[in-house]
Protein backbone atom coordinates (compact mmCIF):
# COMPACT_ATOMS: atom_id res chain seq x y z
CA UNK A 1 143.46 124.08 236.91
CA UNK A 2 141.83 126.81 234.80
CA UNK A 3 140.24 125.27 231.27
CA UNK A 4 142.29 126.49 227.87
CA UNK A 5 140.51 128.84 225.76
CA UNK A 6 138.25 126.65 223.28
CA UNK A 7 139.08 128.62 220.12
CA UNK A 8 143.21 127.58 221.44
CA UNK A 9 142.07 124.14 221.92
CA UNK A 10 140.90 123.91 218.35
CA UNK A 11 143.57 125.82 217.01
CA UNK A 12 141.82 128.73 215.54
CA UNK A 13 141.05 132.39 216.16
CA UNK A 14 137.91 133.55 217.41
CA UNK A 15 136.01 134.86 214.62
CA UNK A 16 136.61 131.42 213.25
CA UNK A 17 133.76 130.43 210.70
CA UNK A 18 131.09 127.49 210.77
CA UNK A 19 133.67 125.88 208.24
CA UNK A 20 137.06 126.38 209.72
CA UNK A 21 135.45 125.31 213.23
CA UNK A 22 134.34 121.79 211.47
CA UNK A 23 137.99 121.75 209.70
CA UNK A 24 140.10 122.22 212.85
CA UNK A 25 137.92 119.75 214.89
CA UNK A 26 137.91 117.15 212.18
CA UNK A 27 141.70 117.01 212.26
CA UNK A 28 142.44 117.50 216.13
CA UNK A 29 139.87 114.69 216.87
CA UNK A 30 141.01 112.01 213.95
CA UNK A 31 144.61 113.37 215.74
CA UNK A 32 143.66 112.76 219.45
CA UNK A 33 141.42 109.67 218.84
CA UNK A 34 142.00 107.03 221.85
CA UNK A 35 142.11 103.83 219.35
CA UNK A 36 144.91 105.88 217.81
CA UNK A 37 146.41 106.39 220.57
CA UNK A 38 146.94 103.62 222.73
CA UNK A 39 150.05 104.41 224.13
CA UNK A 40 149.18 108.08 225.24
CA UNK A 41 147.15 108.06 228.42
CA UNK A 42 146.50 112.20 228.00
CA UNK A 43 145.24 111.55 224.55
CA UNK A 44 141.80 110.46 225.97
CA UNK A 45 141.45 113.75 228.32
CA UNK A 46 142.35 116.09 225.04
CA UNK A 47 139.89 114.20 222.79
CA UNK A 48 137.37 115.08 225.54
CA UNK A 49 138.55 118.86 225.48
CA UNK A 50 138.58 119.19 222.07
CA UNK A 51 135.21 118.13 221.72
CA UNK A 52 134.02 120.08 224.90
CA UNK A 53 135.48 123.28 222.69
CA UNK A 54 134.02 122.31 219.40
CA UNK A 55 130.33 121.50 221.11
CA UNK A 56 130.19 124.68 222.27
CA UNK A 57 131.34 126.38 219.31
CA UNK A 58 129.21 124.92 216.74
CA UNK A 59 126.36 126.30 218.33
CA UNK A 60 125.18 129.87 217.57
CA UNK A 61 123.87 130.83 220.93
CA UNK A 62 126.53 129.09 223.21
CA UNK A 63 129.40 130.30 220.70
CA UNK A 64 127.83 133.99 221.51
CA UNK A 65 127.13 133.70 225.28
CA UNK A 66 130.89 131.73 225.21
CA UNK A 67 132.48 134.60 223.19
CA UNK A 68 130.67 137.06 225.67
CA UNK A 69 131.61 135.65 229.11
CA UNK A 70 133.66 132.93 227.99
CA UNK A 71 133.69 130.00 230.51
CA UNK A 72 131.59 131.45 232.78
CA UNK A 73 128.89 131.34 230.57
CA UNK A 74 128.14 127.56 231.46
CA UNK A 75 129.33 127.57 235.08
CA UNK A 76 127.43 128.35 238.33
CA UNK A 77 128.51 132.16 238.76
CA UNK A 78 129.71 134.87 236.45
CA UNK A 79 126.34 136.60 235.61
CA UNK A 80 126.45 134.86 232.02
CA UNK A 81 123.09 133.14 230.59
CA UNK A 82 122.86 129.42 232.11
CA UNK A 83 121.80 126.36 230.44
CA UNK A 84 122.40 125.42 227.03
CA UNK A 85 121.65 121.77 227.70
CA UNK A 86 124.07 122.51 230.88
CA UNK A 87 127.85 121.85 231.50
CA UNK A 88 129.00 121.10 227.54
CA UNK A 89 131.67 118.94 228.07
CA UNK A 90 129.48 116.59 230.82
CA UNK A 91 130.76 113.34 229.09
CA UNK A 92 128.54 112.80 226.09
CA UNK A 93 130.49 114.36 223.24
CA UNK A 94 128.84 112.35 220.31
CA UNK A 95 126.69 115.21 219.20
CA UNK A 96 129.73 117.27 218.70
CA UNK A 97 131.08 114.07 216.96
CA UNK A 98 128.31 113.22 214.60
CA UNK A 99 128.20 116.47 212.00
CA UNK A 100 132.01 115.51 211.08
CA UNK A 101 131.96 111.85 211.53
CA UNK A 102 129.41 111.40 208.08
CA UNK A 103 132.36 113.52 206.37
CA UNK A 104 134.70 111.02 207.54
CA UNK A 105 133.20 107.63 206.80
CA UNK A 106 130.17 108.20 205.60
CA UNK A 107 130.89 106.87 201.88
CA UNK A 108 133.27 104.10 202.95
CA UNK A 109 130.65 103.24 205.51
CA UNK A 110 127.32 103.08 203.65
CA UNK A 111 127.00 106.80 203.20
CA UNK A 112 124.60 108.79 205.49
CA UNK A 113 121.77 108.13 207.69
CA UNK A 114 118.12 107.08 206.44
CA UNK A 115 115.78 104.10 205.59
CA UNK A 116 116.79 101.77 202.90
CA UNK A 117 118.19 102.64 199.44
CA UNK A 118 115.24 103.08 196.35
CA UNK A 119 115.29 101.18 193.62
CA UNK A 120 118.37 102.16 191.22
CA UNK A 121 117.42 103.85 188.27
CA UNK A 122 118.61 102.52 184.85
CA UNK A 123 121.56 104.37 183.45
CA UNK A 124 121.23 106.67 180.69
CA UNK A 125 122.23 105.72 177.11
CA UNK A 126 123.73 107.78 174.29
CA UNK A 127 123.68 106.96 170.62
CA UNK A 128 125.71 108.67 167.98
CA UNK A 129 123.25 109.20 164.97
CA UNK A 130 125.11 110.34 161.47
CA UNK A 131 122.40 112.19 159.22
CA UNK A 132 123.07 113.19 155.61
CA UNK A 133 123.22 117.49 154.87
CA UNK A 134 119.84 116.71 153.21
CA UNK A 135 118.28 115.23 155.72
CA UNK A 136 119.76 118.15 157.89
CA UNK A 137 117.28 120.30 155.60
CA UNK A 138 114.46 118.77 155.26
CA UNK A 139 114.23 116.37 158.46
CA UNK A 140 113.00 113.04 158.78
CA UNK A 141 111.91 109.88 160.75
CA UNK A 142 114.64 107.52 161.25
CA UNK A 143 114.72 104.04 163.64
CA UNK A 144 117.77 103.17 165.29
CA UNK A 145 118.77 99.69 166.75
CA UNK A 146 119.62 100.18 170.41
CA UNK A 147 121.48 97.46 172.86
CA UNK A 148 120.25 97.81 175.76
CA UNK A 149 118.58 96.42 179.55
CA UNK A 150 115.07 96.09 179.69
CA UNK A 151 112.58 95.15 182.36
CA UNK A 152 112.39 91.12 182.46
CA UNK A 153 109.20 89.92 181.28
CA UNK A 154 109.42 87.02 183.29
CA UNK A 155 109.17 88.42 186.65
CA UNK A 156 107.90 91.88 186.03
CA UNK A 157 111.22 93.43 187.02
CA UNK A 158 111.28 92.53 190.30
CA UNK A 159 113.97 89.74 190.04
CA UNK A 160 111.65 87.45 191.88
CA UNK A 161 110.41 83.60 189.83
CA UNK A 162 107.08 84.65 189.29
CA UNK A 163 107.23 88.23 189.97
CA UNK A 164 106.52 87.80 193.47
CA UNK A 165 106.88 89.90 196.00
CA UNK A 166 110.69 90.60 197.77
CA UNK A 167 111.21 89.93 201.59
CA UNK A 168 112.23 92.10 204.09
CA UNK A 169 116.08 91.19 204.89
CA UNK A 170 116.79 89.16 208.23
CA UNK A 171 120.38 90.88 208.64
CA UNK A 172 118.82 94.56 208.82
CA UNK A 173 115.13 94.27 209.25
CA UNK A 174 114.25 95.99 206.08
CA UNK A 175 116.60 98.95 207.20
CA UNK A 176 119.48 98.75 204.43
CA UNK A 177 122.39 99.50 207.75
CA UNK A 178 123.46 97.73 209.72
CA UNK A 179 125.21 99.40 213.18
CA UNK A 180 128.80 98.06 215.20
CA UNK A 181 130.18 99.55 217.88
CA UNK A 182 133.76 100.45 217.34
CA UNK A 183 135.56 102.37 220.66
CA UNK A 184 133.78 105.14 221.35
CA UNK A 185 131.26 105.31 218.31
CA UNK A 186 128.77 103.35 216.91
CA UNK A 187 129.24 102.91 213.29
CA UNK A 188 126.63 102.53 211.06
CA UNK A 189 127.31 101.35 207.37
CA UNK A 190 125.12 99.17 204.33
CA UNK A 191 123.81 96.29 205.18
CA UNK A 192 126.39 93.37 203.25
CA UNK A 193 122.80 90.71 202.88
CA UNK A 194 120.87 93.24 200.93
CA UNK A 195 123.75 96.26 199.67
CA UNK A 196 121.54 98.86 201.10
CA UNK A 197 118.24 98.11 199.45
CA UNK A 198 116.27 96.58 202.86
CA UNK A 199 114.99 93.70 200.65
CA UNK A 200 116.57 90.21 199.53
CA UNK A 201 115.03 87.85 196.93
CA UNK A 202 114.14 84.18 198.32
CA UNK A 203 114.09 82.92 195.05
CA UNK A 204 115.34 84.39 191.94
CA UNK A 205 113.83 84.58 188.79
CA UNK A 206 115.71 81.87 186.36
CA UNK A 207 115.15 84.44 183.54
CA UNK A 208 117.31 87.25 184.64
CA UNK A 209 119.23 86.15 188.17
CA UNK A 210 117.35 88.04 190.04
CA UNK A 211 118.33 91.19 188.10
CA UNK A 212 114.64 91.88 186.87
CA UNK A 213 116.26 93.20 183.48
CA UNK A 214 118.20 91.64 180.54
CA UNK A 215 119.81 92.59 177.43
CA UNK A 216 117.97 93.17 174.33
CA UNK A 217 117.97 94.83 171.06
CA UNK A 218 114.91 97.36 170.52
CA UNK A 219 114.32 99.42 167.63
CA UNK A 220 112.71 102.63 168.26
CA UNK A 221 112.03 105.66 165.95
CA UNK A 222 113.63 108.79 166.18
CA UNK A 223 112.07 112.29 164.81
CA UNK A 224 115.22 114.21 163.17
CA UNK A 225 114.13 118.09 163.16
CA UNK A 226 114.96 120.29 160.23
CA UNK A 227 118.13 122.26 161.09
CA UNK A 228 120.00 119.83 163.23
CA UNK A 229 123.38 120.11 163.00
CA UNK A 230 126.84 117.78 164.60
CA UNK A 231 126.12 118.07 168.44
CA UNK A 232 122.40 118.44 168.55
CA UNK A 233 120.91 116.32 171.23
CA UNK A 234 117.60 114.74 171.15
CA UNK A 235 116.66 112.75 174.73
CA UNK A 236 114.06 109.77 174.50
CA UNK A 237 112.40 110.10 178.00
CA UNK A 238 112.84 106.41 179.45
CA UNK A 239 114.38 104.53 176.77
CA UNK A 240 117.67 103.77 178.35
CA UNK A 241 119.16 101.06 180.37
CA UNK A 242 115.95 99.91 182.56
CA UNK A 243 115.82 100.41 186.64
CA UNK A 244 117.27 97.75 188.79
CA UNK A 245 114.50 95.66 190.46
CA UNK A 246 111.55 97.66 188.99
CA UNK A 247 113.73 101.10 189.88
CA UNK A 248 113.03 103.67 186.52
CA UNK A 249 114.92 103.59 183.55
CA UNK A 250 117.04 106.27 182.40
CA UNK A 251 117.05 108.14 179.24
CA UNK A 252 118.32 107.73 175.69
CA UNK A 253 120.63 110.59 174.28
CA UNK A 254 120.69 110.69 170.09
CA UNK A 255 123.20 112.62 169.24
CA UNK A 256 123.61 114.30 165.65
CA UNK A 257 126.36 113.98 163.51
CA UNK A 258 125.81 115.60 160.19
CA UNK A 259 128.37 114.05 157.62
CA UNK A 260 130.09 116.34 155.03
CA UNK A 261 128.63 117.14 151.68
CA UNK A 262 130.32 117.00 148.44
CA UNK A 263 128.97 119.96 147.30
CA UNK A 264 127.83 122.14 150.17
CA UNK A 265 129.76 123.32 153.11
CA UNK A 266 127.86 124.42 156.29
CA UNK A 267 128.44 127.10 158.49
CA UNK A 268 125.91 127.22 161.14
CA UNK A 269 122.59 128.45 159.14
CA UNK A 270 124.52 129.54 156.21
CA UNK A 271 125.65 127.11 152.99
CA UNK A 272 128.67 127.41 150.78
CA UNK A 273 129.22 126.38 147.56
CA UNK A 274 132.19 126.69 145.18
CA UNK A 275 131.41 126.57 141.46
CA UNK A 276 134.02 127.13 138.88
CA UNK A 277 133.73 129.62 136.46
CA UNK A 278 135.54 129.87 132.70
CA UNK A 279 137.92 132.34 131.93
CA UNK A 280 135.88 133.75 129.40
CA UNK A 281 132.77 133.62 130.90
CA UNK A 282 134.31 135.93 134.26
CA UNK A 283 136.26 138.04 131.93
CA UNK A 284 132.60 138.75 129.86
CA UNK A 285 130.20 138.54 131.98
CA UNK A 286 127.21 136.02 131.72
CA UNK A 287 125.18 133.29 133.41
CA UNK A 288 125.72 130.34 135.26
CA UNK A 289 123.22 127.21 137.00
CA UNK A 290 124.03 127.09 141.22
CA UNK A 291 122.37 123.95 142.99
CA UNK A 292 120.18 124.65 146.17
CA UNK A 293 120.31 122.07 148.71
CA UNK A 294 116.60 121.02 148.22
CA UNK A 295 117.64 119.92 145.35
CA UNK A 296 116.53 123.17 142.85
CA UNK A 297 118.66 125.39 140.70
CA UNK A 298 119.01 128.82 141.16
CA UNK A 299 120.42 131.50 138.05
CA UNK A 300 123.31 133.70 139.32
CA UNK A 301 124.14 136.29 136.70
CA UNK A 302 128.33 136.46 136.85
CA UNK A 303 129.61 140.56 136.03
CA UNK A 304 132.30 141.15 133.72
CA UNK A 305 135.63 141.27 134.98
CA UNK A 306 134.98 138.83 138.36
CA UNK A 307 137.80 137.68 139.67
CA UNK A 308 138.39 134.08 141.79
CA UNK A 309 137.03 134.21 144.86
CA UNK A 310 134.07 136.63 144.60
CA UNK A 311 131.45 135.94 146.42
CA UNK A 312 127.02 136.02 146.09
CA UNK A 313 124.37 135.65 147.56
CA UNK A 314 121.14 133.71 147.26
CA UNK A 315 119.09 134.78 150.28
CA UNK A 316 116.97 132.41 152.66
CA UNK A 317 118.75 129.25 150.19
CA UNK A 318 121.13 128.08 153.23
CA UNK A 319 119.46 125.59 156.18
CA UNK A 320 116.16 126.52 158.20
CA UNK A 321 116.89 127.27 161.68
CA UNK A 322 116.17 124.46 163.77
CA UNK A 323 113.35 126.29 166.46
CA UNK A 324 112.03 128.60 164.04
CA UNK A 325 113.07 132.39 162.47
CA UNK A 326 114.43 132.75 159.24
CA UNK A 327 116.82 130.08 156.85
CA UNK A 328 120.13 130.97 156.64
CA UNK A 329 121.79 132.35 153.00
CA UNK A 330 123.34 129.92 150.39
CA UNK A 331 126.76 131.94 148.98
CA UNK A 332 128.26 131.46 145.92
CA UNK A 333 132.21 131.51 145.18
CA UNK A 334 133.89 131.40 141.98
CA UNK A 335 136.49 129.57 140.83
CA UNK A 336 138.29 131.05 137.47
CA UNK A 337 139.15 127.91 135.95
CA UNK A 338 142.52 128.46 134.05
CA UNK A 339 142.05 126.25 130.46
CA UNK A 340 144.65 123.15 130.19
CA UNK A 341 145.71 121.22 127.02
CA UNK A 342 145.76 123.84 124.78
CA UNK A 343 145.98 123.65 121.01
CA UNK A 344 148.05 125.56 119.13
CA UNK A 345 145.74 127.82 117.92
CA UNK A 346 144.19 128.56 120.84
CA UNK A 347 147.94 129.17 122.93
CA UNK A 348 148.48 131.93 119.62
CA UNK A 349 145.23 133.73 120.19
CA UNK A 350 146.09 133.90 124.17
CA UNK A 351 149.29 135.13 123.26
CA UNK A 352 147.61 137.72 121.10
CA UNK A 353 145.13 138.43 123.96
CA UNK A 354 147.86 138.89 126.80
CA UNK A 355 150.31 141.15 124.57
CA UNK A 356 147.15 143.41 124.10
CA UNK A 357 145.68 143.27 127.47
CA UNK A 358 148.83 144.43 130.06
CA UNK A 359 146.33 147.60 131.08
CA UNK A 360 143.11 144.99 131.78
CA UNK A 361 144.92 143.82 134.93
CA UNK A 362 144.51 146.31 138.13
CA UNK A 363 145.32 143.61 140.48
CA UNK A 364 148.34 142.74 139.12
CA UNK A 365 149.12 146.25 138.48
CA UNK A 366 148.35 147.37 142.25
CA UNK A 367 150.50 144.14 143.72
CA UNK A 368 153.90 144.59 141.59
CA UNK A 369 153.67 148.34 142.14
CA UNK A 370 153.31 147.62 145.98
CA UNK A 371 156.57 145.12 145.21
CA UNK A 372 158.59 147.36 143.74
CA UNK A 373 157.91 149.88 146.18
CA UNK A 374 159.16 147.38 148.71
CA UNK A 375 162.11 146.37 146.84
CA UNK A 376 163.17 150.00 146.45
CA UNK A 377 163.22 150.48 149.98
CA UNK A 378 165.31 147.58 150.86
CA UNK A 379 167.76 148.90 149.15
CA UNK A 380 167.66 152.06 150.18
């Protein structure tokens, strides 16, 4: 009986790549698998083809001879290169097996091949860190209390009374796996005495349980740049949770949250800041006092006639950038205060003003004129 073309075996066409090859075999093989298939005698002799097909095809060179002079490329005749580790399908199909099988189990199983597992390193840490605007601008030292793991003091980390030295395990010789035959494979997954790490503890330290870290609460001091703002990260290079059994501790994340300012509003570099203005002192002209945000006072001269709104600028007044180049602006708003509680004298003088001043208005004079225009062509 003449052998099935391996790419129809695996289901594929030829031209299949490296990937679709491992795809189609990985499902035709968990498909055809003997155990799975007790009561189908012809499953075992097509989970031998299938693998025949797939440990030739995986291969660069016999995928090229195969594609070239197809099966005669690994039989006695037919002119086509020999060898190849001979016949492919001669019985032993578990290197055809092994590239998938990791895919398949390897994580439920122990994950991978290798020695034992290194010592786990601590977890990293973040702490959110809320900084005044000022502090923002000017930067400063602060020291934060952080709960955390740290190396036992007891035993040195290792988890052993007296810091002595760990044992190789019995169950796995030191290897972290432990192997089982199952059917046709041999199944390797983490050793259950040790999880993995190749070493057990004879006698564990009283301090931790064998651990080698416990809680505690450390205080450590932070250095707050000028020009942080909300999101800025600073990372404290092993000052997180420590290592499991003397593995390395991870790191400590600050992160910056800079809390709103009465005064102030930030926009990246640049500071805001709305000051209100009298009605007489916009309609005149004249002087007012702005606040900086290092805590000075800066002179803005106000031109007759401003109107709410209007903006200035004070140059190089706004935050410093946080890696260098230039500060940011400070800009000034105004805010035409309209006067409450009136006495009668001064509501009779404003009357006087606004029956003299219906030409001093070109806002309001350019907005009802665009008004009426609109109303007269409604009704048009």
């Amino acid at each position: 009986m003449s052998k099935r073309d391996f790419y129809d075996v695996l289901g594929v066409a030829k031209g299949a790549s490296d990937a679709e090859l491992k795809k189609a075999y990985r499902k035709k093989a968990m498909e055809l698998h003997p155990d799975r298939n007790k009561d189908k005698p012809e499953a075992e002799g097509q989970f031998k083809e299938v693998n025949e097909a797939y440990e030739v095809l995986k291969d660069g060179e016999k995928k090229a001879a195969y594609d070239r002079f197809g099966h005669a490329a690994f039989e006695g005749g037919g002119g086509g290169p020999q060898g190849f580790g001979g016949h492919p399908g001669g019985g032993d199909f578990s290197s055809a097996f092994s590239d998938v099988f990791e895919d398949l189990f390897g994580d439920f199983m122990g994950g991978g091949r290798g020695g034992p597992q290194r010592a786990a390193r601590g977890s990293d840490l973040r702490y959110n860190l809320h900084v005044s605007l000022e502090e923002a601008f000017s930067g400063k030292q602060k020291t934060v209390s952080v709960q955390s793991s740290v190396a036992c003091d007891s035993c040195s980390g290792t988890g052993a009374e007296g810091g002595a030295e760990p044992s190789n395990c019995p169950t796995c010789s030191g290897m972290g796996k432990v192997r089982a035959q199952q059917g046709f494979f041999t199944v390797e997954r983490t050793c259950p005495t040790c999880s993995g790490r190749g070493q057990i503890i004879n006698n564990p330290c009283g301090s931790c349980a064998g651990a080698g870290r416990k809680q505690k609460e450390r205080s450590l001091s932070v250095n707050i740049p000028a020009g942080v703002e909300t999101g800025t990260r600073i990372r404290l290079a092993g000052e997180g949770e420590a290592g499991l059994r003397g593995g390395p501790s991870g790191d400590l994340y600050i992160f910056i949250e800079v809390r709103n300012h009465e005064i102030f509003e930030r926009e990246a570099q640049n500071l805001f800041c709305r000051i209100p203005v009298s009605y007489g002192t916009a309609a005149l002209g004249g002087e007012i006092e702005a606040p900086t945000i290092d805590g000075g006072r800066s002179r803005v001269k106000i031109p007759a006639g401003s109107q709410s709104g209007k903006q200035m600028r004070l140059r190089s007044k706004g935050m410093p950038a946080l890696r260098g180049g230039p500060s940011g602006d400070l800009y000034i708003e105004l805010a035409i205060e309209t006067p409450v509680n009136l006495t009668a004298k001064q509501k009779e003088l404003l009357k006087e003003f606004e029956d003299l001043g219906k030409d001093n208005n070109p806002e309001s004079s350019n907005f009802f004129g665009k008004v009426k225009t609109f109303w007269d062509g409604m009704k048009g």
